[in-house]
N, C-alpha and C. Protein backbone atom coordinates (compact mmCIF):
# COMPACT_ATOMS: atom_id res chain seq x y z
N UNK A 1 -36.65 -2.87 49.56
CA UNK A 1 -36.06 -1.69 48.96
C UNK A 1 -36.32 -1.74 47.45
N UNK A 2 -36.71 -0.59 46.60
CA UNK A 2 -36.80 -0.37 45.59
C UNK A 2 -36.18 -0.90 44.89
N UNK A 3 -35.76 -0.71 43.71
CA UNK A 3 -35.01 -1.01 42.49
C UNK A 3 -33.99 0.42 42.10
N UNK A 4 -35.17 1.72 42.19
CA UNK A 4 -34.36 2.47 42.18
C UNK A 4 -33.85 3.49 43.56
N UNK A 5 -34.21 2.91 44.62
CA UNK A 5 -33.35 3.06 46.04
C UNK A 5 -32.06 2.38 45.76
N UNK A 6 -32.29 1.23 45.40
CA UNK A 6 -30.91 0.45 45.76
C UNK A 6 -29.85 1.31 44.41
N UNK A 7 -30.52 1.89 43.50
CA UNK A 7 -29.62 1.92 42.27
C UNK A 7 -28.88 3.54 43.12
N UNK A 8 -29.66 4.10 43.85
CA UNK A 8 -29.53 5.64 44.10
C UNK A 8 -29.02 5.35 45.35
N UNK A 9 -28.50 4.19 45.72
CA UNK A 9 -27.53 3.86 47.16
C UNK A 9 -26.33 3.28 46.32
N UNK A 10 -26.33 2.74 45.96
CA UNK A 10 -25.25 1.90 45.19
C UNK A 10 -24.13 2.99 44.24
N UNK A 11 -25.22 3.92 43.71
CA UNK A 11 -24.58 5.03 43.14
C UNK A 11 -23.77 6.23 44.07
N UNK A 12 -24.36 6.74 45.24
CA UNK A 12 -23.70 7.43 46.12
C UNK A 12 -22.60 6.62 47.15
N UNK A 13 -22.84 5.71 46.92
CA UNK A 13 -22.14 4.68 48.09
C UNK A 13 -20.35 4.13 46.85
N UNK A 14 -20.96 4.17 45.79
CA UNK A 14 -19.79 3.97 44.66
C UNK A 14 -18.96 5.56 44.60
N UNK A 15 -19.94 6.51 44.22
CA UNK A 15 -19.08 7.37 44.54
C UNK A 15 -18.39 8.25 45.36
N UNK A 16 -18.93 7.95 46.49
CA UNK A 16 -18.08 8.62 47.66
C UNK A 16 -16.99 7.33 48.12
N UNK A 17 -16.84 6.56 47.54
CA UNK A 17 -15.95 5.83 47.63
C UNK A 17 -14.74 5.74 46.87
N UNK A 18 -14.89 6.01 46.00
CA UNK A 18 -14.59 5.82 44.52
C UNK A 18 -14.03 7.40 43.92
N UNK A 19 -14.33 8.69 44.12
CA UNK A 19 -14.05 9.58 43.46
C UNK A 19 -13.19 10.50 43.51
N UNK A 20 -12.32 9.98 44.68
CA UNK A 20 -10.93 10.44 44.12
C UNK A 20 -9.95 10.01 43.71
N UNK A 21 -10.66 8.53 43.06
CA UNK A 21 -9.58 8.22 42.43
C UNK A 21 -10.39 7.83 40.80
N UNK A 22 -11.24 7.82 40.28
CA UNK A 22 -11.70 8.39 39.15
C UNK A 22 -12.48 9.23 39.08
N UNK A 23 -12.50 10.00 37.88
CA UNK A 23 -13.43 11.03 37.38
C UNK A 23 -14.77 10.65 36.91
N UNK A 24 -15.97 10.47 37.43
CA UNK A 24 -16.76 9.59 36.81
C UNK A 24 -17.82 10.92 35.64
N UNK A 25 -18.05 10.05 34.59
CA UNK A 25 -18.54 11.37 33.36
C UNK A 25 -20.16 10.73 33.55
N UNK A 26 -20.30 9.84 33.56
CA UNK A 26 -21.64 9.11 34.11
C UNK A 26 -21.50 8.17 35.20
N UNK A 27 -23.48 8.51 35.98
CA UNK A 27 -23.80 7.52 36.97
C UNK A 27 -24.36 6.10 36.31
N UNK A 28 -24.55 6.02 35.23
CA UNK A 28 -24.82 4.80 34.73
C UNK A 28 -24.70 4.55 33.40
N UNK A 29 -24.06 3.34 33.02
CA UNK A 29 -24.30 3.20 31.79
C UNK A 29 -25.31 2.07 31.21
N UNK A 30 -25.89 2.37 30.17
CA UNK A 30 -26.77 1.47 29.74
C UNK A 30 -26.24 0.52 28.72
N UNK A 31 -26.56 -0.66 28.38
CA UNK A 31 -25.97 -1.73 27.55
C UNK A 31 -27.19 -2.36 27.34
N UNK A 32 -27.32 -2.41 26.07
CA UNK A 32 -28.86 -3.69 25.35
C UNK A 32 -28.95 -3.60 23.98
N UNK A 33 -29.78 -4.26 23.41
CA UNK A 33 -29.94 -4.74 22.10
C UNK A 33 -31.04 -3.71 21.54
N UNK A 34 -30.35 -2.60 21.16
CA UNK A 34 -31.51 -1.89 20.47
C UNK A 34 -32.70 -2.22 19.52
N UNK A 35 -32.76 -3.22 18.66
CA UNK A 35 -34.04 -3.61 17.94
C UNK A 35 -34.84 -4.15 18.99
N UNK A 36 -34.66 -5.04 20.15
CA UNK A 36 -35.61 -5.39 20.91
C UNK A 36 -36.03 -4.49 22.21
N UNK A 37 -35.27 -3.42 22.50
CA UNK A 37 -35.94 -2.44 23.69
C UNK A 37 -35.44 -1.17 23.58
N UNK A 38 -35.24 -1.00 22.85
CA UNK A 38 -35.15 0.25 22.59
C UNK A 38 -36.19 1.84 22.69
N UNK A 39 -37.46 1.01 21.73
CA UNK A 39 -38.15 1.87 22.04
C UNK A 39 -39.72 1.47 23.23
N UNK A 40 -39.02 0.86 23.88
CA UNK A 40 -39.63 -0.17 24.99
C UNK A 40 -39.38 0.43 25.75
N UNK A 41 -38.40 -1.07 26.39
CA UNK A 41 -37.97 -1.03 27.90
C UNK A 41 -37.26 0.14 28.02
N UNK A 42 -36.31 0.52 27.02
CA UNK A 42 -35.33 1.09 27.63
C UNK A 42 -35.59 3.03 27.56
N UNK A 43 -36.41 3.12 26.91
CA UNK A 43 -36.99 4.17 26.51
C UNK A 43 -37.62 5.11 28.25
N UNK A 44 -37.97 3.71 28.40
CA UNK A 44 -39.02 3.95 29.90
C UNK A 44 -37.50 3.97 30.93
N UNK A 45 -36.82 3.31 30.86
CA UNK A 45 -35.78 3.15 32.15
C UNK A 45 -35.11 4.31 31.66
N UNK A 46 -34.48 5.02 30.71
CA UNK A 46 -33.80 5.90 30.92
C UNK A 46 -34.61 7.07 30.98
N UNK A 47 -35.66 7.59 30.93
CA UNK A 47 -36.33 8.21 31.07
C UNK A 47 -36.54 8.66 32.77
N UNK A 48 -36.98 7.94 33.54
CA UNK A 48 -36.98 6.99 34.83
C UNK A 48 -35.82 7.29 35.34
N UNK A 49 -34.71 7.04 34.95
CA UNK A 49 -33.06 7.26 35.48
C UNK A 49 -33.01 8.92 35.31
N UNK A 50 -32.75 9.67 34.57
CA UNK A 50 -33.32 10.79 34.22
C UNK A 50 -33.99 11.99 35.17
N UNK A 51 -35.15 11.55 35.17
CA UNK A 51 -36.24 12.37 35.67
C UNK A 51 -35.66 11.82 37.41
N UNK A 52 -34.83 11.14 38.06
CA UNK A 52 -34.28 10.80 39.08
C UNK A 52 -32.97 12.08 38.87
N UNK A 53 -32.46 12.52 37.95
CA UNK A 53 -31.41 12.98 37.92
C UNK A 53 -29.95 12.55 38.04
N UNK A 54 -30.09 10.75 37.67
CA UNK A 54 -29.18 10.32 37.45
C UNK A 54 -28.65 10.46 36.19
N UNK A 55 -27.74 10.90 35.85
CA UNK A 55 -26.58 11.05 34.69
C UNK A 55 -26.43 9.34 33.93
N UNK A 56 -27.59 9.37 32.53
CA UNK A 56 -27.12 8.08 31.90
C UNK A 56 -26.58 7.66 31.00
N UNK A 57 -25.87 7.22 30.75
CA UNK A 57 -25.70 7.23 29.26
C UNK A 57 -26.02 5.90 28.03
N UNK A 58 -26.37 6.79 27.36
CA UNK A 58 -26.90 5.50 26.04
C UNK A 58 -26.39 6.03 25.07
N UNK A 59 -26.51 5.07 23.97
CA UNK A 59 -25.59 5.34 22.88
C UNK A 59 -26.64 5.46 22.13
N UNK A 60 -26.80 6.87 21.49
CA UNK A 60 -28.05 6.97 20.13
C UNK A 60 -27.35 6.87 18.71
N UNK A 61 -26.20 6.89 18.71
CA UNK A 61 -25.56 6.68 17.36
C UNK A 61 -25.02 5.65 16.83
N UNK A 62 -25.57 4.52 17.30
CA UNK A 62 -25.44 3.21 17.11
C UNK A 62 -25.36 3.42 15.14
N UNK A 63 -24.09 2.67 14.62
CA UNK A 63 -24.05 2.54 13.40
C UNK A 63 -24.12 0.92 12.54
N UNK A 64 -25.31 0.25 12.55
CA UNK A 64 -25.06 -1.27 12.45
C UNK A 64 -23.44 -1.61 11.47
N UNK A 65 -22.95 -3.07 12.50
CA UNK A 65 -21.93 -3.20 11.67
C UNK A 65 -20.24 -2.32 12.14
N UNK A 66 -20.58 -1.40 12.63
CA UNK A 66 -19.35 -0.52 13.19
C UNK A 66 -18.21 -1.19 14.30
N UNK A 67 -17.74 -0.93 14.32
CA UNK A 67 -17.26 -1.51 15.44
C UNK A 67 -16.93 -0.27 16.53
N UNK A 68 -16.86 -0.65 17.61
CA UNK A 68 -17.15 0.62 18.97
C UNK A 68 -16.24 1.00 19.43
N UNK A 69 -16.82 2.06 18.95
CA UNK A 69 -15.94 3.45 18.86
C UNK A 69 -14.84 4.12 20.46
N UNK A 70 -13.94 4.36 20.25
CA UNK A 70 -12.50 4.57 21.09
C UNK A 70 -14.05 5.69 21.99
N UNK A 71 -14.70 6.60 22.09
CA UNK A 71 -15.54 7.14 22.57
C UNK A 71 -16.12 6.22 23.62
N UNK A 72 -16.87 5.48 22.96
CA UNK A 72 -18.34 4.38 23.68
C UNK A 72 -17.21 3.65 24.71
N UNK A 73 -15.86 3.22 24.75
CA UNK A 73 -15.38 2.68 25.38
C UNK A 73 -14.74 3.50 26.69
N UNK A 74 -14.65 5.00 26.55
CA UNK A 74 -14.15 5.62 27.07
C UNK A 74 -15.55 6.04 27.97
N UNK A 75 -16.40 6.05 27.54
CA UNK A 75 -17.97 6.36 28.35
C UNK A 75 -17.77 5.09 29.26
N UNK A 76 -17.77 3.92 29.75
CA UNK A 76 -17.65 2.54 29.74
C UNK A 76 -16.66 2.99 30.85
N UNK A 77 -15.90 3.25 30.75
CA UNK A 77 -14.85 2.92 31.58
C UNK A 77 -14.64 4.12 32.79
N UNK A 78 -15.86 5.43 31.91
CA UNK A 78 -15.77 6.40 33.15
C UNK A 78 -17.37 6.22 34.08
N UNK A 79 -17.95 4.93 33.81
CA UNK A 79 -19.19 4.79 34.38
C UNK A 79 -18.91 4.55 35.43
N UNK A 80 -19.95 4.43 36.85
CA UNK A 80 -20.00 4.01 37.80
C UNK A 80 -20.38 2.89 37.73
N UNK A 81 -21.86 2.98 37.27
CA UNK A 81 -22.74 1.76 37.35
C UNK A 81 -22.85 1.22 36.00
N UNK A 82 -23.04 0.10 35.68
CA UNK A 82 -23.57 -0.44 34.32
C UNK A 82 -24.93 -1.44 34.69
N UNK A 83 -26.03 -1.15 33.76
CA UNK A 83 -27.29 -1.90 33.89
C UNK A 83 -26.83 -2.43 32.14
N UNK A 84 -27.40 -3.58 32.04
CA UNK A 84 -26.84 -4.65 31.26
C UNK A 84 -28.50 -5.39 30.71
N UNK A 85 -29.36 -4.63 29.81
CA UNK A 85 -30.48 -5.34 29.35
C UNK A 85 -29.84 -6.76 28.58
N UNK A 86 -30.45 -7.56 29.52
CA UNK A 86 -30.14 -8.65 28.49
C UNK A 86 -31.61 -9.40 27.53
N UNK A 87 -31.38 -9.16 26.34
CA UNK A 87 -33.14 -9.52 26.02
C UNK A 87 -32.29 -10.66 24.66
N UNK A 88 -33.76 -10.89 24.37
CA UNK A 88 -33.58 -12.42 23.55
C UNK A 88 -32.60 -12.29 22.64
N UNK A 89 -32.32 -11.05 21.91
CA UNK A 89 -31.59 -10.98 20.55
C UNK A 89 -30.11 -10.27 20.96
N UNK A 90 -30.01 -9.91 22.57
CA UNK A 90 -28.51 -9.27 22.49
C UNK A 90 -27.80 -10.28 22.04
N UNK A 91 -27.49 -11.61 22.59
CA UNK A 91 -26.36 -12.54 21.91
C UNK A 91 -26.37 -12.07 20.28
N UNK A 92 -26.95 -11.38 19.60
CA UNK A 92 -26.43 -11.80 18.27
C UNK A 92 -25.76 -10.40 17.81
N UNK A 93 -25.71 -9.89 18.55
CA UNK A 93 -24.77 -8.40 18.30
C UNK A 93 -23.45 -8.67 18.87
N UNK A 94 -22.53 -8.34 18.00
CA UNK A 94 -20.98 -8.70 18.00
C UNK A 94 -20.96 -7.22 18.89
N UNK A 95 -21.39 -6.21 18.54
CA UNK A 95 -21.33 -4.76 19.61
C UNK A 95 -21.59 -5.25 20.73
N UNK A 96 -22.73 -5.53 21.13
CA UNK A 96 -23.65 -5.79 22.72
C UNK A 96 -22.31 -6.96 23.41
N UNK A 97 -21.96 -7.88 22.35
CA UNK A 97 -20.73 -8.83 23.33
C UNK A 97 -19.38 -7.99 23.43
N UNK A 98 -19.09 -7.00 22.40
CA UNK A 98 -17.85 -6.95 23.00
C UNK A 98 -17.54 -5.63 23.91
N UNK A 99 -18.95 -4.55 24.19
CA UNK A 99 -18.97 -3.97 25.09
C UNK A 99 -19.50 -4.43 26.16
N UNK A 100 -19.89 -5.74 26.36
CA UNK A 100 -20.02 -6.70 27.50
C UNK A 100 -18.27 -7.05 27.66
N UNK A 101 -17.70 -7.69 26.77
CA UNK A 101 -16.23 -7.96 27.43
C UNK A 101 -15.96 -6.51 28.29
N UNK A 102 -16.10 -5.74 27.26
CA UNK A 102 -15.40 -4.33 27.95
C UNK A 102 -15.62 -4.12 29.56
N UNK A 103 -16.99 -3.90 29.69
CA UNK A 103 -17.73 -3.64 31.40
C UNK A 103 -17.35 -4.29 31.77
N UNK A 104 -16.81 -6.16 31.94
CA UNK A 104 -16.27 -7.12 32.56
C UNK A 104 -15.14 -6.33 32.90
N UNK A 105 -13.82 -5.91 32.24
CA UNK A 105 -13.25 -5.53 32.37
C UNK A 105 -12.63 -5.00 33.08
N UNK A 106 -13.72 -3.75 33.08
CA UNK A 106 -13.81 -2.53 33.91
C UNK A 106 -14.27 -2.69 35.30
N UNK A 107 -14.95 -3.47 35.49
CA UNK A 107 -15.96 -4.23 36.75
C UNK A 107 -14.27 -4.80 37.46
N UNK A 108 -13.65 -5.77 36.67
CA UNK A 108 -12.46 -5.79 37.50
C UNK A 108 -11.67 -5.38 37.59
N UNK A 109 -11.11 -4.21 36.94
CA UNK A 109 -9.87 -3.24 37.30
C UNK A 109 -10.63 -2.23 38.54
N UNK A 110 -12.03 -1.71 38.26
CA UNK A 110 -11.90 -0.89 38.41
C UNK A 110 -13.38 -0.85 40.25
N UNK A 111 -13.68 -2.10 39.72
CA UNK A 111 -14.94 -2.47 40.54
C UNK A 111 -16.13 -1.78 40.45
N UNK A 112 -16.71 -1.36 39.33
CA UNK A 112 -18.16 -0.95 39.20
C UNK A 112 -18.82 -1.67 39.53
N UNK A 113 -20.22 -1.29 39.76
CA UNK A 113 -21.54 -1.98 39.88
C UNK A 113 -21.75 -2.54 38.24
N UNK A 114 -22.18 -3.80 38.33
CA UNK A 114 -22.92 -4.47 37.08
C UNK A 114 -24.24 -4.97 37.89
N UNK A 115 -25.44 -4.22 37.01
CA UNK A 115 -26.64 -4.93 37.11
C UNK A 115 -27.18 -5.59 36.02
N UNK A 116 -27.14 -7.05 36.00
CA UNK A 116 -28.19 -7.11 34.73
C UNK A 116 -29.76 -7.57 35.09
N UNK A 117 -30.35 -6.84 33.45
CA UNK A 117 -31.65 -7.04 33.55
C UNK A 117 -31.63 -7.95 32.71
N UNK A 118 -32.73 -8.99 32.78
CA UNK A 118 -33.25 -10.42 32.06
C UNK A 118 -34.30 -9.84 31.53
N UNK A 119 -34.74 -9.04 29.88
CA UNK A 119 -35.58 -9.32 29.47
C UNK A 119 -36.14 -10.18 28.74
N UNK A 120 -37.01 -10.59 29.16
CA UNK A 120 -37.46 -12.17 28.70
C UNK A 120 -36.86 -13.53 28.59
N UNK A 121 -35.78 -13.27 29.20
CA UNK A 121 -35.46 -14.56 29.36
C UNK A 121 -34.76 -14.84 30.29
N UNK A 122 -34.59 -15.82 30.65
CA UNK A 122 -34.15 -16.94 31.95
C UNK A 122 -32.80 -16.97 31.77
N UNK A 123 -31.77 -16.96 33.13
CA UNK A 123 -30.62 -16.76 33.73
C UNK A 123 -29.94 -17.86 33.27
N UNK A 124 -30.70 -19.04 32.98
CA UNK A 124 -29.65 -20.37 32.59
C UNK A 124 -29.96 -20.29 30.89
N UNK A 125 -31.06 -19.61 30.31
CA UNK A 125 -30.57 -19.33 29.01
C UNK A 125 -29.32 -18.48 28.54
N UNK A 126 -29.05 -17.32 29.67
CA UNK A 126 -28.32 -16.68 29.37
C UNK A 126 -26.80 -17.45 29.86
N UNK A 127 -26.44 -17.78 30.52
CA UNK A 127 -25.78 -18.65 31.38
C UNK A 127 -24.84 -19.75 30.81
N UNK A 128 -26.18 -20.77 29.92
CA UNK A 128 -25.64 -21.69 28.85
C UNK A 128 -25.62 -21.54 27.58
N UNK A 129 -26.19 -20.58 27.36
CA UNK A 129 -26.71 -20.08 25.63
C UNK A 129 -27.37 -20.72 25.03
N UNK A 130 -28.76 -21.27 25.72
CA UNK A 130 -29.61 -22.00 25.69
C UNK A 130 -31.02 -21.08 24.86
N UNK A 131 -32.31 -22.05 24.48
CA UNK A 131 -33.50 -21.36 24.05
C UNK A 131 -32.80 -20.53 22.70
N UNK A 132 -33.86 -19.42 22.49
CA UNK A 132 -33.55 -18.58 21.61
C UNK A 132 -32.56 -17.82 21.42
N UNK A 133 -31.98 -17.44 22.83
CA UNK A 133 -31.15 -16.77 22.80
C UNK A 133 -29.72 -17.34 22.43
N UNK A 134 -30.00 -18.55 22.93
CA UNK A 134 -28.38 -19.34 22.22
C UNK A 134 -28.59 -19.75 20.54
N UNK A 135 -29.62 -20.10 20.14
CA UNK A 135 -29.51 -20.12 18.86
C UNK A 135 -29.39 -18.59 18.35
N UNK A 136 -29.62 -17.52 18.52
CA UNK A 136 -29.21 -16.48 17.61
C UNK A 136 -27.49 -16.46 18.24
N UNK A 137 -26.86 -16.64 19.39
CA UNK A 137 -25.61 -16.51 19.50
C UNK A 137 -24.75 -17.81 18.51
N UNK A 138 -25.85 -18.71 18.26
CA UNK A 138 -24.67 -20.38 17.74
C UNK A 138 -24.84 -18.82 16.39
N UNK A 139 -25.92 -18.71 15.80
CA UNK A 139 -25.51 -17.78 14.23
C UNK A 139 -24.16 -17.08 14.07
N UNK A 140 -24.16 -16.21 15.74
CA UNK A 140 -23.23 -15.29 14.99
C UNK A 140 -22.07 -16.26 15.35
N UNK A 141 -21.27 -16.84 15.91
CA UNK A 141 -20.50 -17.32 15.96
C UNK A 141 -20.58 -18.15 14.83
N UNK A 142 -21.34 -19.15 14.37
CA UNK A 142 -20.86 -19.37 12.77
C UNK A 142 -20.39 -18.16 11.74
N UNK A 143 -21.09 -17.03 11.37
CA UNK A 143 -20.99 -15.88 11.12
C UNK A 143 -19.16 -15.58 11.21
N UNK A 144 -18.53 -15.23 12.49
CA UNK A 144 -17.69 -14.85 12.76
C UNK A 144 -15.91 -15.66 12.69
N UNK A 145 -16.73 -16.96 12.40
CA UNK A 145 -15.59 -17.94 12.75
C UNK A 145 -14.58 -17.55 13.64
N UNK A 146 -14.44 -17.06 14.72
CA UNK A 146 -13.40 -16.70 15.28
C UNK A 146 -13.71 -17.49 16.94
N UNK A 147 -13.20 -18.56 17.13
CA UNK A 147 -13.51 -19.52 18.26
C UNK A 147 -13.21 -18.81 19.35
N UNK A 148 -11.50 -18.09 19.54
CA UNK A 148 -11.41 -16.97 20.94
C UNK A 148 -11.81 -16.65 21.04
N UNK A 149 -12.98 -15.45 20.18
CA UNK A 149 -13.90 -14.15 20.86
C UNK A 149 -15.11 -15.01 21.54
N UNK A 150 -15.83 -15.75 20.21
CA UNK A 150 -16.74 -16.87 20.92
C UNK A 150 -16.62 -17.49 22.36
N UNK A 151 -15.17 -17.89 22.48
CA UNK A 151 -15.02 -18.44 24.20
C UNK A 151 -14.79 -17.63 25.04
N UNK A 152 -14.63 -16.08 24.17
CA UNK A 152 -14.40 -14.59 25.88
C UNK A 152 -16.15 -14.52 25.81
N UNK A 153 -17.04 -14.38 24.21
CA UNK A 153 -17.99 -14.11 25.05
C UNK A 153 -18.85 -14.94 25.64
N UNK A 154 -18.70 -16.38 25.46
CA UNK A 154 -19.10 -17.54 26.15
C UNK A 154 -19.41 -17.02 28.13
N UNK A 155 -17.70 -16.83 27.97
CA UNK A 155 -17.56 -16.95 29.27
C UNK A 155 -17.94 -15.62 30.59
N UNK A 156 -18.22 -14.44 29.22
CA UNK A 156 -18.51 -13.34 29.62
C UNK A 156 -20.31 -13.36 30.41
N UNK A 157 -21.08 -13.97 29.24
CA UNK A 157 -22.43 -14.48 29.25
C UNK A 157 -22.37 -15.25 30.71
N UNK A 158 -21.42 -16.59 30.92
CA UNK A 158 -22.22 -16.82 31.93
C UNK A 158 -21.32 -16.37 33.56
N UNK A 159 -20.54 -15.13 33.17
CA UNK A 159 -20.38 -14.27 34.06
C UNK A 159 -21.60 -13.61 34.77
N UNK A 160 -21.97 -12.72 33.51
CA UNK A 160 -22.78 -11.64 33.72
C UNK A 160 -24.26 -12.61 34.13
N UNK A 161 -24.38 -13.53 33.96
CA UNK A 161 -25.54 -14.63 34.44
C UNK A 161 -25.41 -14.93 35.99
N UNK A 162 -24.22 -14.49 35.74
CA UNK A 162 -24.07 -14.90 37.98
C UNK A 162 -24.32 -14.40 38.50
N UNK A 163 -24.58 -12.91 38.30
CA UNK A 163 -24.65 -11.71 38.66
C UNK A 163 -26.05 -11.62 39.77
N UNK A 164 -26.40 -10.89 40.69
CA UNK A 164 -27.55 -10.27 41.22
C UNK A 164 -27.98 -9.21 39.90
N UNK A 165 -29.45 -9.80 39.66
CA UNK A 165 -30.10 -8.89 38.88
C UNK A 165 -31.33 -9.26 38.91
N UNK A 166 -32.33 -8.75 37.86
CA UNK A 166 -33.72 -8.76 38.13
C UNK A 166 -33.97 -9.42 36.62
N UNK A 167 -34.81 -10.22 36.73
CA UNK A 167 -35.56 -11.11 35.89
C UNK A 167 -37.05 -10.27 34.91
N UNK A 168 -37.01 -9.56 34.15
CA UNK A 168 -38.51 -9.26 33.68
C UNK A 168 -38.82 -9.81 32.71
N UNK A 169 -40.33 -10.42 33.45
CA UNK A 169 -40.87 -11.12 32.25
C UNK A 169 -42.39 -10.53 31.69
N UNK A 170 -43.20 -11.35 31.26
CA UNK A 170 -44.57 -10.80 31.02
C UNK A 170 -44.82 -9.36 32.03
N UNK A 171 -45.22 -8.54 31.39
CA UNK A 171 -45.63 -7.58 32.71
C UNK A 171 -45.37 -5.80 32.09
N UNK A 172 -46.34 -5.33 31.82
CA UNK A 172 -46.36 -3.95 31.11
C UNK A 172 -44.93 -2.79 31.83
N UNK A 173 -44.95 -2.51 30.67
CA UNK A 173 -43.67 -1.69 30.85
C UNK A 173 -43.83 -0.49 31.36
């Protein structure tokens, strides 16, 4: 089965399950590190989601530095699905982790679908905060000094690492 069969089963199968008892405003939400796929990967997948006529949402008003907005959380929590780019540089966005706490969240109050995608990197980098990707996360956590958020998103990381998802590596977009 496809990638986007299973996303376009998972989505009707969530909401005929699911919709009378939330209002859903989107079939998916998107989560990733805009300097690294933005005008990439993710350009192509929501496009792709889209032209399927799935309802996605991404955030184009990303403000570096902001913190996320009573809105972006309220999109989040009326999603069905969440796809979760994980690429080398999300650990170092204090945004990308704490709308990762958020979808955790929501995944357990509310039981959405979480898919993550592995761009470019490996499940036990993400997992242990290993390779590159754990050295840009050791930064921001020096950066932040704040050891609790560090150990929600520690533990968030090798949540979302447990997960069924798809691995992309080398391989044209």
């Amino acid at each position: 089965m496809s990638s986007s069969m299973a996303l376009q089963g998972a989505s009707s199968s969530l909401l005929s399950t699911s919709s009378s008892i939330h209002s859903w405003t989107h079939d998916v939400f998107l989560s990733f590190r805009s300097e690294d796929v933005r005008q990439k990967f993710i350009s192509h997948l929501y496009y792709a989601l889209h032209h399927m006529g799935i309802n996605t949402c991404i955030d184009k008003n990303l403000e570096r530095g902001e913190e996320i907005s009573l809105e972006l959380f309220k999109a989040i929590e009326r999603s069905m699905i969440f796809i979760i780019v994980l690429s080398k540089n999300y650990s170092e966005s204090k945004w990308c982790l704490d709308e990762l706490l958020k979808i955790l969240e929501c995944k357990e109050k509310v039981k959405q679908i979480v898919l993550p995608l592995l761009y470019d990197v490996a499940p036990s980098e993400v997992r242990h905060q290993k390779g590159s990707f754990g050295e840009v996360f050791a930064k921001l956590g020096c950066k932040i000094k704040d050891e609790v958020k560090v150990t929600e998103w520690k533990a968030a990381l090798q949540k979302v690492a447990n997960f069924f998802g798809f691995t992309l590596g080398d391989r044209n977009e």
